[in-house]
PDB file of N, CA and C in Angstrom:
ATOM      1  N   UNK A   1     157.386-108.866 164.896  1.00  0.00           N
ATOM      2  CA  UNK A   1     157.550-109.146 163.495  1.00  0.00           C
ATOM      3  C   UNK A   1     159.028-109.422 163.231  1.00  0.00           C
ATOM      4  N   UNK A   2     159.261-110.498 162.333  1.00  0.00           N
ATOM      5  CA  UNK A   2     161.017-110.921 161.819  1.00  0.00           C
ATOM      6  C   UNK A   2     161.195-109.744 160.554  1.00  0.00           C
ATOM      7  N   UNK A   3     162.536-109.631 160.750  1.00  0.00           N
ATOM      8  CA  UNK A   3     162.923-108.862 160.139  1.00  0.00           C
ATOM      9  C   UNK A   3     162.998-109.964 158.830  1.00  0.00           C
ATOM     10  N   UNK A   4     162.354-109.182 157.577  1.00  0.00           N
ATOM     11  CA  UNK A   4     163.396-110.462 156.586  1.00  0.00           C
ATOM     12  C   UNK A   4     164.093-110.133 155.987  1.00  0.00           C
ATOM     13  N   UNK A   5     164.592-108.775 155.796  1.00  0.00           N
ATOM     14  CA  UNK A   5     165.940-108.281 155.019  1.00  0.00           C
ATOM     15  C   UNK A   5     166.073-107.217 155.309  1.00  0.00           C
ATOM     16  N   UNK A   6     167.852-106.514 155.522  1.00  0.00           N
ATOM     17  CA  UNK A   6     168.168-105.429 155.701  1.00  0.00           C
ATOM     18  C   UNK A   6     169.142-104.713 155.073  1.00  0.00           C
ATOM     19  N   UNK A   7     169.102-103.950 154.104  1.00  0.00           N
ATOM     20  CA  UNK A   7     170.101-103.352 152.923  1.00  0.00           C
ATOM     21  C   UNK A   7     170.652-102.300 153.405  1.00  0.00           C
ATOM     22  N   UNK A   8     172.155-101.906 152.795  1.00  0.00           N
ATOM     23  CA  UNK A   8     172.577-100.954 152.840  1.00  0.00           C
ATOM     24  C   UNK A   8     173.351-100.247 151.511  1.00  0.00           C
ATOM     25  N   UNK A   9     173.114 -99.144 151.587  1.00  0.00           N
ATOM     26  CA  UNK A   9     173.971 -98.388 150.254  1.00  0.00           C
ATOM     27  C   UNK A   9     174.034 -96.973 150.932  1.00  0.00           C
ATOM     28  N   UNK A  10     175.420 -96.987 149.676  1.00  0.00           N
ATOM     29  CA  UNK A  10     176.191 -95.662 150.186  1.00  0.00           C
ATOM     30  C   UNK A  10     176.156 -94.996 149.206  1.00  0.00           C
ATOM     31  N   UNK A  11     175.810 -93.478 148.669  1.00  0.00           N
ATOM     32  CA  UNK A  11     175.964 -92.876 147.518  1.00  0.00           C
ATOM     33  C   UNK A  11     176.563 -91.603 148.054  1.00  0.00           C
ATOM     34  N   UNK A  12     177.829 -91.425 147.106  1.00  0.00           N
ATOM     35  CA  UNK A  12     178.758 -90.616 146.800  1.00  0.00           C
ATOM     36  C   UNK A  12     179.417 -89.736 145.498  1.00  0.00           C
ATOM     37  N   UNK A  13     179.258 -88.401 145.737  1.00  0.00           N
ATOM     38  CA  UNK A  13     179.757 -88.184 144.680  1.00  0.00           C
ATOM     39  C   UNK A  13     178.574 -87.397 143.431  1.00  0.00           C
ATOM     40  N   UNK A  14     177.579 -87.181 144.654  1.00  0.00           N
ATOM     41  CA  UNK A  14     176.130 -86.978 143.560  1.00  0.00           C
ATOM     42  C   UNK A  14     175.790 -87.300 142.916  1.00  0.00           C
ATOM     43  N   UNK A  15     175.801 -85.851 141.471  1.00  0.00           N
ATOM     44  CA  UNK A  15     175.242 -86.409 140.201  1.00  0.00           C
ATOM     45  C   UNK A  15     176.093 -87.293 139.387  1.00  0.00           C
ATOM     46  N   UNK A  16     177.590 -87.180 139.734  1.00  0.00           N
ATOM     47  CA  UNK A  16     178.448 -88.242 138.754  1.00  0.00           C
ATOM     48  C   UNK A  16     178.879 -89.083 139.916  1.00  0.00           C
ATOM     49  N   UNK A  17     178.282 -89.159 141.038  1.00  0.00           N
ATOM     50  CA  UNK A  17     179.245 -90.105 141.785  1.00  0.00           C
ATOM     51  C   UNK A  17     179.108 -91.723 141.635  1.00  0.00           C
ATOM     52  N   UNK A  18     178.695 -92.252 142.465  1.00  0.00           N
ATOM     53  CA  UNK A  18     178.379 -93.719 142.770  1.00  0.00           C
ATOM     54  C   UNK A  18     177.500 -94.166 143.520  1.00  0.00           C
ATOM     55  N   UNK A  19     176.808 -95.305 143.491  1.00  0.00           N
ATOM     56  CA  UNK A  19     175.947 -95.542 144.824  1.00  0.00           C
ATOM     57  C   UNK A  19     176.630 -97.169 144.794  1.00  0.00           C
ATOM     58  N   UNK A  20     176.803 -97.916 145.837  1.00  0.00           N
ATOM     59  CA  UNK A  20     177.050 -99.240 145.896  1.00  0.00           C
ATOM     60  C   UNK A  20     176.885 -99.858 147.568  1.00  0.00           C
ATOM     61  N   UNK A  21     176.297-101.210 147.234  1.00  0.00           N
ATOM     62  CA  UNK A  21     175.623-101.825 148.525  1.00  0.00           C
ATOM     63  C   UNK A  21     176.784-102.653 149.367  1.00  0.00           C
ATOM     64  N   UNK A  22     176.325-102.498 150.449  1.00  0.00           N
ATOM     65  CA  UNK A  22     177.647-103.142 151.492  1.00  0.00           C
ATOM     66  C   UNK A  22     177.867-104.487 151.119  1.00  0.00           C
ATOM     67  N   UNK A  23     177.300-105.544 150.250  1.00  0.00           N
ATOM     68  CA  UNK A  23     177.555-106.378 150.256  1.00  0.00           C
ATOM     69  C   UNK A  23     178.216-106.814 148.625  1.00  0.00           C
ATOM     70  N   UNK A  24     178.342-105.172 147.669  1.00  0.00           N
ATOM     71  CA  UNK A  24     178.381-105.240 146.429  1.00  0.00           C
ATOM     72  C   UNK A  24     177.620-105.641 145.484  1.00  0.00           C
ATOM     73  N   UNK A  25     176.653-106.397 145.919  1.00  0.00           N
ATOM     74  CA  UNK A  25     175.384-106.812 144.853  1.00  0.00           C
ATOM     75  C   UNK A  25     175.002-105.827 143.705  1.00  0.00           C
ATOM     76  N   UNK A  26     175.394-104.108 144.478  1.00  0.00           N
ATOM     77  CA  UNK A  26     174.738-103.258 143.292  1.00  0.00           C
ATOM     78  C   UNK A  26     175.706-102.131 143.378  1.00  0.00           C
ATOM     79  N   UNK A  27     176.323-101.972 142.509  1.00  0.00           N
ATOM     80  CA  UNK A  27     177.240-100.985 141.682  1.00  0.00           C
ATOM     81  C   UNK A  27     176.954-100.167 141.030  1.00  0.00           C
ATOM     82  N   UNK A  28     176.204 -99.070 141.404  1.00  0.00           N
ATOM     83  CA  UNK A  28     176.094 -98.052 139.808  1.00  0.00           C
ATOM     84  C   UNK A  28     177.102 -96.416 139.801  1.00  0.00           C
ATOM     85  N   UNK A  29     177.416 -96.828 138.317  1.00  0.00           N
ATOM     86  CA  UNK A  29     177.960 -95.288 138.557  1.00  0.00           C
ATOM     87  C   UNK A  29     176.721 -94.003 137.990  1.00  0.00           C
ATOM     88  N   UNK A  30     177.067 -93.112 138.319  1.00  0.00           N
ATOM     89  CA  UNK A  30     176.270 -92.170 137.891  1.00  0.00           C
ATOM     90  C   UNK A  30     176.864 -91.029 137.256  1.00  0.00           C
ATOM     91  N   UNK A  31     176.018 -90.017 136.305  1.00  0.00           N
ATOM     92  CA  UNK A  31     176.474 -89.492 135.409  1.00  0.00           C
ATOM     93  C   UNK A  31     175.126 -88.834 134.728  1.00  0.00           C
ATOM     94  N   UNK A  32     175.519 -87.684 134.469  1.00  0.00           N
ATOM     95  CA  UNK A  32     174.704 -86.690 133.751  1.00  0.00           C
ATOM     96  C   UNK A  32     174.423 -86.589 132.015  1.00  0.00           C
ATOM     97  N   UNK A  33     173.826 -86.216 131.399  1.00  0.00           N
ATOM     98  CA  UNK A  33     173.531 -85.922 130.145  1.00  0.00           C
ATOM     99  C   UNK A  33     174.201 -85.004 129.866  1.00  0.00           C
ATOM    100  N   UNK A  34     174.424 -85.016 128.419  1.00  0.00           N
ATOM    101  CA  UNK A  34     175.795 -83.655 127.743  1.00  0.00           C
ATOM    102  C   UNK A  34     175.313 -83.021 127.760  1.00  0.00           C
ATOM    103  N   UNK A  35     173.463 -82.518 127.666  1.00  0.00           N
ATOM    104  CA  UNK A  35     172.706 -81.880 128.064  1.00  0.00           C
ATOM    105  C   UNK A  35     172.879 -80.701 128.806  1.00  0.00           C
ATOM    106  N   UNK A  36     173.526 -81.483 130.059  1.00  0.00           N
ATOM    107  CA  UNK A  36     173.807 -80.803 131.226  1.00  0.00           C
ATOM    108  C   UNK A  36     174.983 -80.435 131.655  1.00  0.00           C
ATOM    109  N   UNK A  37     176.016 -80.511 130.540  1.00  0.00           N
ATOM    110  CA  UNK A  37     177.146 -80.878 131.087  1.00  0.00           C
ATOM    111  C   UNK A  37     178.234 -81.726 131.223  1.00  0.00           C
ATOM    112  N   UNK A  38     177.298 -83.048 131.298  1.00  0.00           N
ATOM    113  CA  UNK A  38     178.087 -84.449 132.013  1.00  0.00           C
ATOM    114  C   UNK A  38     178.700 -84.770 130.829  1.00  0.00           C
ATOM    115  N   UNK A  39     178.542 -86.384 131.058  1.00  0.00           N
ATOM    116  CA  UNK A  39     179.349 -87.478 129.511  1.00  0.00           C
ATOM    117  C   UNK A  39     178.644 -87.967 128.842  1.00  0.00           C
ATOM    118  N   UNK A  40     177.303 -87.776 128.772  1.00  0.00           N
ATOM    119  CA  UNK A  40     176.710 -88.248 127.948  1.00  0.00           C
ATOM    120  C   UNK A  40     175.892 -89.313 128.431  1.00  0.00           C
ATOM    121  N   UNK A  41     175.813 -89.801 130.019  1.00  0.00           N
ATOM    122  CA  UNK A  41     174.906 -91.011 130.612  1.00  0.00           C
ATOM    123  C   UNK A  41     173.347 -90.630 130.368  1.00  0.00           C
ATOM    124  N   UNK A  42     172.397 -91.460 130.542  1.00  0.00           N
ATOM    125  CA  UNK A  42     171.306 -91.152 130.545  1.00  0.00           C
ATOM    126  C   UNK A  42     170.791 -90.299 131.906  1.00  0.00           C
ATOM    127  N   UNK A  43     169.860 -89.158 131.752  1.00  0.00           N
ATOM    128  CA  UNK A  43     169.728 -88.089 132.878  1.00  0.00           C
ATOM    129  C   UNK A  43     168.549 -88.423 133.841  1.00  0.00           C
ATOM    130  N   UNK A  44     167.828 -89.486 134.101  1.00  0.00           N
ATOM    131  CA  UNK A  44     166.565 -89.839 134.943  1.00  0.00           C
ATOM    132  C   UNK A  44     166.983 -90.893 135.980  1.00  0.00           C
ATOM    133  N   UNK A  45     165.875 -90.360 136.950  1.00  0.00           N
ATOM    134  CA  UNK A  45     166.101 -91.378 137.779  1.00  0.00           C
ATOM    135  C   UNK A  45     164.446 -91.372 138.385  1.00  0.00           C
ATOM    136  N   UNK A  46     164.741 -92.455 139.224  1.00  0.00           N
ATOM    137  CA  UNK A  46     163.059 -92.770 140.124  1.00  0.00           C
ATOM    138  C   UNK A  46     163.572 -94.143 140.680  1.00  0.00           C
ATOM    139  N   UNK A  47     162.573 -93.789 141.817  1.00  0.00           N
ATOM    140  CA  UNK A  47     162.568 -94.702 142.868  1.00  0.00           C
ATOM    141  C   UNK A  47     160.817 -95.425 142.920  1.00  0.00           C
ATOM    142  N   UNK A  48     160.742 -97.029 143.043  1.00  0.00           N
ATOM    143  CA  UNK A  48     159.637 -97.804 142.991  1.00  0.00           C
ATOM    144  C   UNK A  48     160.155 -98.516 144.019  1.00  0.00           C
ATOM    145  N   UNK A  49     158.896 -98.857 144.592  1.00  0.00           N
ATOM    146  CA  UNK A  49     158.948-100.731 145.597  1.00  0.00           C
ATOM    147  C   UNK A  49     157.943-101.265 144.913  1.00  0.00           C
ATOM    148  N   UNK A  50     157.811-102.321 145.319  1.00  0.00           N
ATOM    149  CA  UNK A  50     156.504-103.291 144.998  1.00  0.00           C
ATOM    150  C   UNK A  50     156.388-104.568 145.702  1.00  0.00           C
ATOM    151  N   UNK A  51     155.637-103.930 146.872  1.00  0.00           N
ATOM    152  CA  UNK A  51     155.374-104.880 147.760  1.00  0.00           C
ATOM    153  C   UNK A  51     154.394-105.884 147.694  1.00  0.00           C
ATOM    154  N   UNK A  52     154.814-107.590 148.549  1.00  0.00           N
ATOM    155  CA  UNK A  52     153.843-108.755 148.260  1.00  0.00           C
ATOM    156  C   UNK A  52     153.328-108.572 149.848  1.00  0.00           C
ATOM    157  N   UNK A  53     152.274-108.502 150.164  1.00  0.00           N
ATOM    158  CA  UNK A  53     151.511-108.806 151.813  1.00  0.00           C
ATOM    159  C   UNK A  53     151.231-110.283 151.464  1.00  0.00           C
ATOM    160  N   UNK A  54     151.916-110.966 152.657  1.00  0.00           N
ATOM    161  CA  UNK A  54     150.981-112.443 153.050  1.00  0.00           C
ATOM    162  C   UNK A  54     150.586-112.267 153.960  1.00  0.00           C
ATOM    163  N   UNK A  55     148.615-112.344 153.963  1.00  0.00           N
ATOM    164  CA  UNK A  55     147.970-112.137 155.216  1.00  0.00           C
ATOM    165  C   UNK A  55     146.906-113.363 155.189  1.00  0.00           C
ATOM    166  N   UNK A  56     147.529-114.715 155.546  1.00  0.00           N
ATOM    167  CA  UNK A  56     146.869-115.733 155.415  1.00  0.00           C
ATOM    168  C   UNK A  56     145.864-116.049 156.436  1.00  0.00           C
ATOM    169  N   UNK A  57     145.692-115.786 157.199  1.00  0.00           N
ATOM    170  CA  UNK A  57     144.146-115.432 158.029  1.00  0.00           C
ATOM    171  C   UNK A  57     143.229-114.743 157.415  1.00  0.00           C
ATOM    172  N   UNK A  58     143.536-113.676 156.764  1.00  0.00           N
ATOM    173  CA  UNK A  58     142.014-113.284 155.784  1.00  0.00           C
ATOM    174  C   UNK A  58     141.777-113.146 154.135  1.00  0.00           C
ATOM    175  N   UNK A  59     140.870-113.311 153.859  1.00  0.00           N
ATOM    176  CA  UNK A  59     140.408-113.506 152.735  1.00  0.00           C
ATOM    177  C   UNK A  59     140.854-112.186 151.651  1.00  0.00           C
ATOM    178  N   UNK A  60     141.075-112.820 150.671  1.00  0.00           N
ATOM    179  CA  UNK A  60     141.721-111.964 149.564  1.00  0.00           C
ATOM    180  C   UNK A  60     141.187-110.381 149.688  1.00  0.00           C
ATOM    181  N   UNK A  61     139.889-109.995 149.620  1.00  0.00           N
ATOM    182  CA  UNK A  61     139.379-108.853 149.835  1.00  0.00           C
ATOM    183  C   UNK A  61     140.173-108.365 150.857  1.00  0.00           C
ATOM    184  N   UNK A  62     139.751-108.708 152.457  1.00  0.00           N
ATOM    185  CA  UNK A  62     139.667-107.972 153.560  1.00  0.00           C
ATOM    186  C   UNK A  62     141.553-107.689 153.271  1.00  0.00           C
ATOM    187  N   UNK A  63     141.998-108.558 152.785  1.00  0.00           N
ATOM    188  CA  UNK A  63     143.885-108.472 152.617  1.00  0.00           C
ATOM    189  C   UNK A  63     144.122-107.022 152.253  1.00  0.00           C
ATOM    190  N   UNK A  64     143.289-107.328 151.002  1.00  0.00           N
ATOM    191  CA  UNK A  64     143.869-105.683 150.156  1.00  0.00           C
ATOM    192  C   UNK A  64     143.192-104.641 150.461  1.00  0.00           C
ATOM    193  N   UNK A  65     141.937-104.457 151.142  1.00  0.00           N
ATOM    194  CA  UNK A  65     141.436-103.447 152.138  1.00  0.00           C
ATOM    195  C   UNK A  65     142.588-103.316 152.922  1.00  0.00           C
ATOM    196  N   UNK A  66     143.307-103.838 153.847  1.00  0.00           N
ATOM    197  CA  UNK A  66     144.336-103.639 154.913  1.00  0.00           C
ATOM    198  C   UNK A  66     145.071-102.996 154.377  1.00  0.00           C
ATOM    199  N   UNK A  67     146.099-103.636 153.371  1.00  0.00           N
ATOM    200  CA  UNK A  67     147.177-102.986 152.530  1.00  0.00           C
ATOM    201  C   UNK A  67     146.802-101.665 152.716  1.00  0.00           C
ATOM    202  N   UNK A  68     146.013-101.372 151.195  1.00  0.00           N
ATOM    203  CA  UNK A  68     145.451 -99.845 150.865  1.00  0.00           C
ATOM    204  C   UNK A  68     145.340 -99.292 152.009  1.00  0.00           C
ATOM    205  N   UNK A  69     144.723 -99.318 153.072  1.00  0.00           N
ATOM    206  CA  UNK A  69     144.634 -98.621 154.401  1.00  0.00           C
ATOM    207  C   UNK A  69     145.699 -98.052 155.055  1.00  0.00           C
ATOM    208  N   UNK A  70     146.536 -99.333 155.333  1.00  0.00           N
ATOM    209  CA  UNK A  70     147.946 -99.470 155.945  1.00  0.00           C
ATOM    210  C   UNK A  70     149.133 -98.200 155.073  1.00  0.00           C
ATOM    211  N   UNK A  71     148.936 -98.750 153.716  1.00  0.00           N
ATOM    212  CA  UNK A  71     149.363 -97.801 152.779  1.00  0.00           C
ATOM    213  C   UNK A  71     148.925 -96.258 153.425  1.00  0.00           C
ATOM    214  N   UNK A  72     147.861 -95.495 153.624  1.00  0.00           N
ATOM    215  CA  UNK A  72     147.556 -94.775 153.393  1.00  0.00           C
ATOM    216  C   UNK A  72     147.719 -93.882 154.618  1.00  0.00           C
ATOM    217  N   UNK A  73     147.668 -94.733 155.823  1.00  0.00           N
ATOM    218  CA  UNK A  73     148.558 -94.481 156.860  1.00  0.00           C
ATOM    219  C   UNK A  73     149.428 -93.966 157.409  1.00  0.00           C
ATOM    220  N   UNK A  74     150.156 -94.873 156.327  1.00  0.00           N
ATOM    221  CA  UNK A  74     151.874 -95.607 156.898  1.00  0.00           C
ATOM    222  C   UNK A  74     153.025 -93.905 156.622  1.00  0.00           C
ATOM    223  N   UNK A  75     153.237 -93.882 157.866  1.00  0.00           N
ATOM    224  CA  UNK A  75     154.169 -92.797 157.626  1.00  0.00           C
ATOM    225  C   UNK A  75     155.285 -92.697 156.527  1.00  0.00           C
ATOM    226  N   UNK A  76     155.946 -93.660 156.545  1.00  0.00           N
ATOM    227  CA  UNK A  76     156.961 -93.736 155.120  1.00  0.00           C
ATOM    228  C   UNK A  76     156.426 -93.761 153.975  1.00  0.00           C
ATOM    229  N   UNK A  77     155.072 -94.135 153.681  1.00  0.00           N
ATOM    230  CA  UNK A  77     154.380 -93.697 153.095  1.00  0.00           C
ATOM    231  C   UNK A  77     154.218 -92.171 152.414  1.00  0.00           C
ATOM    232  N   UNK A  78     153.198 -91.667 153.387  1.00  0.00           N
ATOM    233  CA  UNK A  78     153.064 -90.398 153.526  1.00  0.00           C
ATOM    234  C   UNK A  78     154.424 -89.590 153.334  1.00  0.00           C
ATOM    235  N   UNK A  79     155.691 -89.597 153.683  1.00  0.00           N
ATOM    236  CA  UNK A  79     156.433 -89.106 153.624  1.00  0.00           C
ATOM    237  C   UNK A  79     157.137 -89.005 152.250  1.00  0.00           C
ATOM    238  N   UNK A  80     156.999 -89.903 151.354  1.00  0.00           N
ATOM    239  CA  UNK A  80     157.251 -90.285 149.895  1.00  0.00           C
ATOM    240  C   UNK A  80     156.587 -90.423 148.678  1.00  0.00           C
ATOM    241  N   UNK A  81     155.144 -89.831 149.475  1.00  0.00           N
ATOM    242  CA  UNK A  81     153.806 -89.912 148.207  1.00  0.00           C
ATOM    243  C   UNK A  81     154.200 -88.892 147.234  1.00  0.00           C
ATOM    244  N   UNK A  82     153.789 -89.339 145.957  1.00  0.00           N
ATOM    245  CA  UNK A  82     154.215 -88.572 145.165  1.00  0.00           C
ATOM    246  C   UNK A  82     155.909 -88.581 144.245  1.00  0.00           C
ATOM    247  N   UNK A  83     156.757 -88.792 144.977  1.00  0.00           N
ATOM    248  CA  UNK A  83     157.963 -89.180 144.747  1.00  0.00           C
ATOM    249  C   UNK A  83     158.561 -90.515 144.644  1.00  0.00           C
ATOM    250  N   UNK A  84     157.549 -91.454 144.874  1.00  0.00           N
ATOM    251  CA  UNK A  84     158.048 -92.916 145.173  1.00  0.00           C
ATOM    252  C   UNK A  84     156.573 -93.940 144.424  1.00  0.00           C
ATOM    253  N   UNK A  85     157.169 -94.128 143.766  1.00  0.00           N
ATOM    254  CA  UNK A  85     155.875 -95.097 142.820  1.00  0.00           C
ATOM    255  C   UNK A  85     155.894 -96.929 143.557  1.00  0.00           C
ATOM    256  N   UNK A  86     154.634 -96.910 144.075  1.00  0.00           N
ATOM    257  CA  UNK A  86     154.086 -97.769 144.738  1.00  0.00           C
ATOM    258  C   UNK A  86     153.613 -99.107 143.999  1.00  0.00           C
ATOM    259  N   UNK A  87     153.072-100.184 144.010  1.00  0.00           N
ATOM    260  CA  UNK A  87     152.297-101.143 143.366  1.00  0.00           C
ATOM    261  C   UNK A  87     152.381-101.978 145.161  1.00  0.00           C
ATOM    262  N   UNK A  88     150.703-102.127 145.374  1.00  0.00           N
ATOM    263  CA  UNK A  88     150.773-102.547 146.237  1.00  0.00           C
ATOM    264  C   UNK A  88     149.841-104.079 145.669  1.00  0.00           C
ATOM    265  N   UNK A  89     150.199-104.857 146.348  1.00  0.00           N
ATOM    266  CA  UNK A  89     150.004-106.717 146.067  1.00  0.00           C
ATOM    267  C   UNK A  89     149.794-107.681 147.906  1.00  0.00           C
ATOM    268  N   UNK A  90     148.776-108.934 147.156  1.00  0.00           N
ATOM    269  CA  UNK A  90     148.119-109.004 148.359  1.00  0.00           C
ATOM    270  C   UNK A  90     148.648-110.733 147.437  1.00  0.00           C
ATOM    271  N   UNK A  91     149.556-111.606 148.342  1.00  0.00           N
ATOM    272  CA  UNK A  91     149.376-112.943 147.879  1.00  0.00           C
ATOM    273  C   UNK A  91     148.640-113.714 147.731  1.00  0.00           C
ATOM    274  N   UNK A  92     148.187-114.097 146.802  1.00  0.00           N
ATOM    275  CA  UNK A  92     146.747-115.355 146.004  1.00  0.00           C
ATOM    276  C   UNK A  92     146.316-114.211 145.415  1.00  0.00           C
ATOM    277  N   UNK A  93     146.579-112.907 145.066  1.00  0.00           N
ATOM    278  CA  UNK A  93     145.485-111.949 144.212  1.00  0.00           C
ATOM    279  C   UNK A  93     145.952-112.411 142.775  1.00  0.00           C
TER     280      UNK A  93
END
């Protein structure tokens, strides 16, 4: 399988630090609620993907049977259920 992309980010500094990607595309600072302490930034966070499968040998069904399966599987998966909000997608659906 080709790789088709490979990211990197560095986060520093925790709850007020920074996170930013080796190539700079993404800059954020971070920061807490007065709530808590901080300056007043907004206090949430979450992590999503939302993956497209192109599985042009089979038919739209048998596609998203695989996915869901594969999904259900898939160790990185499993390792992030619950903590990592998913939307899984099958191209032509």
């Amino acid at each position: 399988m080709d790789r088709l992309h490979t990211a990197e980010a560095t986060a520093a500094g925790a709850r007020t630090g920074q996170v930013r990607t080796s190539d700079g595309r993404l800059d954020v600072h971070l920061s807490r609620p007065a709530e808590t302490g901080g300056d007043g930034g907004p206090g949430y966070s979450g992590l999503g993907v939302d993956p497209t499968a192109r599985l042009p040998a089979l038919d739209a069904e048998e596609g998203r049977a695989l996915v869901e399966r594969t999904h259900t599987i898939c160790p990185h998966s499993r390792a992030t259920r619950g903590d990592v909000e998913v939307g899984l997608h099958v191209a032509g659906d």
